[in-house]
C-alpha atoms as a PDB file:
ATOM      1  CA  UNK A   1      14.325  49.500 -33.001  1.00  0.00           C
ATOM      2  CA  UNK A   2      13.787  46.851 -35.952  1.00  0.00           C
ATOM      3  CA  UNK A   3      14.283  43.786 -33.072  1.00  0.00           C
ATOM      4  CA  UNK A   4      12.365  44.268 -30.455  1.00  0.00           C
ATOM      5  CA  UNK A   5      13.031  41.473 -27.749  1.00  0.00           C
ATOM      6  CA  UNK A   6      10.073  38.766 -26.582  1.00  0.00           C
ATOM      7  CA  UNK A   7      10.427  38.789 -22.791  1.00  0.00           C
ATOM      8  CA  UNK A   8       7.379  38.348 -22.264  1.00  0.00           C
ATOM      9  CA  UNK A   9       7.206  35.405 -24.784  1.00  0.00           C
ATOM     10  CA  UNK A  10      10.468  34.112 -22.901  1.00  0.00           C
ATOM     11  CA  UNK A  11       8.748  34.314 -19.210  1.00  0.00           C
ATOM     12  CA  UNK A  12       5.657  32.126 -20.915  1.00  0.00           C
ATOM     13  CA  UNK A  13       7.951  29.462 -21.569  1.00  0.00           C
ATOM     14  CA  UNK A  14      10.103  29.117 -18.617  1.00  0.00           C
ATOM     15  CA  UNK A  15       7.217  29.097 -16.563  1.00  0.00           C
ATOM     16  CA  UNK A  16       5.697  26.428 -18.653  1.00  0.00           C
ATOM     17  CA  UNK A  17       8.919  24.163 -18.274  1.00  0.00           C
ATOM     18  CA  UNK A  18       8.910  24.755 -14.725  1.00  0.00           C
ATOM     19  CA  UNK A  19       5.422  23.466 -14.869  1.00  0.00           C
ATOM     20  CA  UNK A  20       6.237  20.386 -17.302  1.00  0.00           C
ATOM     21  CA  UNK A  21       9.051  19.384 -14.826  1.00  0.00           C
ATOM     22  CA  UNK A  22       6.451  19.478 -11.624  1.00  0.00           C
ATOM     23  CA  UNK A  23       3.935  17.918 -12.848  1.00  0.00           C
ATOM     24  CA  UNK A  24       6.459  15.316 -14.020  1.00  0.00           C
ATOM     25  CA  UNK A  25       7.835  14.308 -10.601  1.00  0.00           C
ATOM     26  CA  UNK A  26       4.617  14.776  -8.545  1.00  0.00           C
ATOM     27  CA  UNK A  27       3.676  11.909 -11.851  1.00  0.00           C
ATOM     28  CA  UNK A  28       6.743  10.002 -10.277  1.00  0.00           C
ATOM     29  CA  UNK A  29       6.219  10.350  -6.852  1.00  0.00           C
ATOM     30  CA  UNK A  30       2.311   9.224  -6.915  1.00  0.00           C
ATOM     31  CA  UNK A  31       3.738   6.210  -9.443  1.00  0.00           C
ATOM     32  CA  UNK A  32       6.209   5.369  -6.498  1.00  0.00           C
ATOM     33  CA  UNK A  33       4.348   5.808  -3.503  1.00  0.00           C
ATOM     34  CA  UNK A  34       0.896   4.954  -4.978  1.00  0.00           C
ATOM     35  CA  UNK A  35       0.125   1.415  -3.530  1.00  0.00           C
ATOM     36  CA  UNK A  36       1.393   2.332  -0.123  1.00  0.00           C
ATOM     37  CA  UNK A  37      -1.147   5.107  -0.137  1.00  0.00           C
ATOM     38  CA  UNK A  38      -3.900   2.967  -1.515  1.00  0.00           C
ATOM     39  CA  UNK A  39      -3.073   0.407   1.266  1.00  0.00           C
ATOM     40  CA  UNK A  40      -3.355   3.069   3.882  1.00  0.00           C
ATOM     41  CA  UNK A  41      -6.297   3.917   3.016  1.00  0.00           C
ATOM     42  CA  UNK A  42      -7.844   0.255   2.248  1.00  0.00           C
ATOM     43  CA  UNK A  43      -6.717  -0.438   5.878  1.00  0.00           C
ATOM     44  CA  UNK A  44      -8.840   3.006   7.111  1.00  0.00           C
ATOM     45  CA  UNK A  45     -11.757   1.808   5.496  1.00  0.00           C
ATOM     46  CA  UNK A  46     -11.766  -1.645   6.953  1.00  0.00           C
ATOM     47  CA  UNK A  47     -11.405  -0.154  10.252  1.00  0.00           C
ATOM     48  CA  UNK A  48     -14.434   1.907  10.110  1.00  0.00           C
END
């Protein structure tokens, strides 16, 4: 009873690095595929 464990504390956490490691290759994949988008649309707009 004097240790009483932090699961909840834990859960925070993991879904936070889950988060962290997302948002880092959505970050990679816009960094990568970026221009081609931009181009896409440029080309869209020059059309209309």
């Amino acid at each position: 009873m004097l240790y009483m464990p932090r699961e909840k504390g834990q859960g925070l956490v993991e879904y936070a690095l889950i988060l962290v490691l997302v948002a880092i290759v959505v970050i990679i994949i816009l960094a990568l595929l970026g221009p081609t988008i931009g181009n896409i649309f440029s080309n869209i707009v020059q059309q209309l």
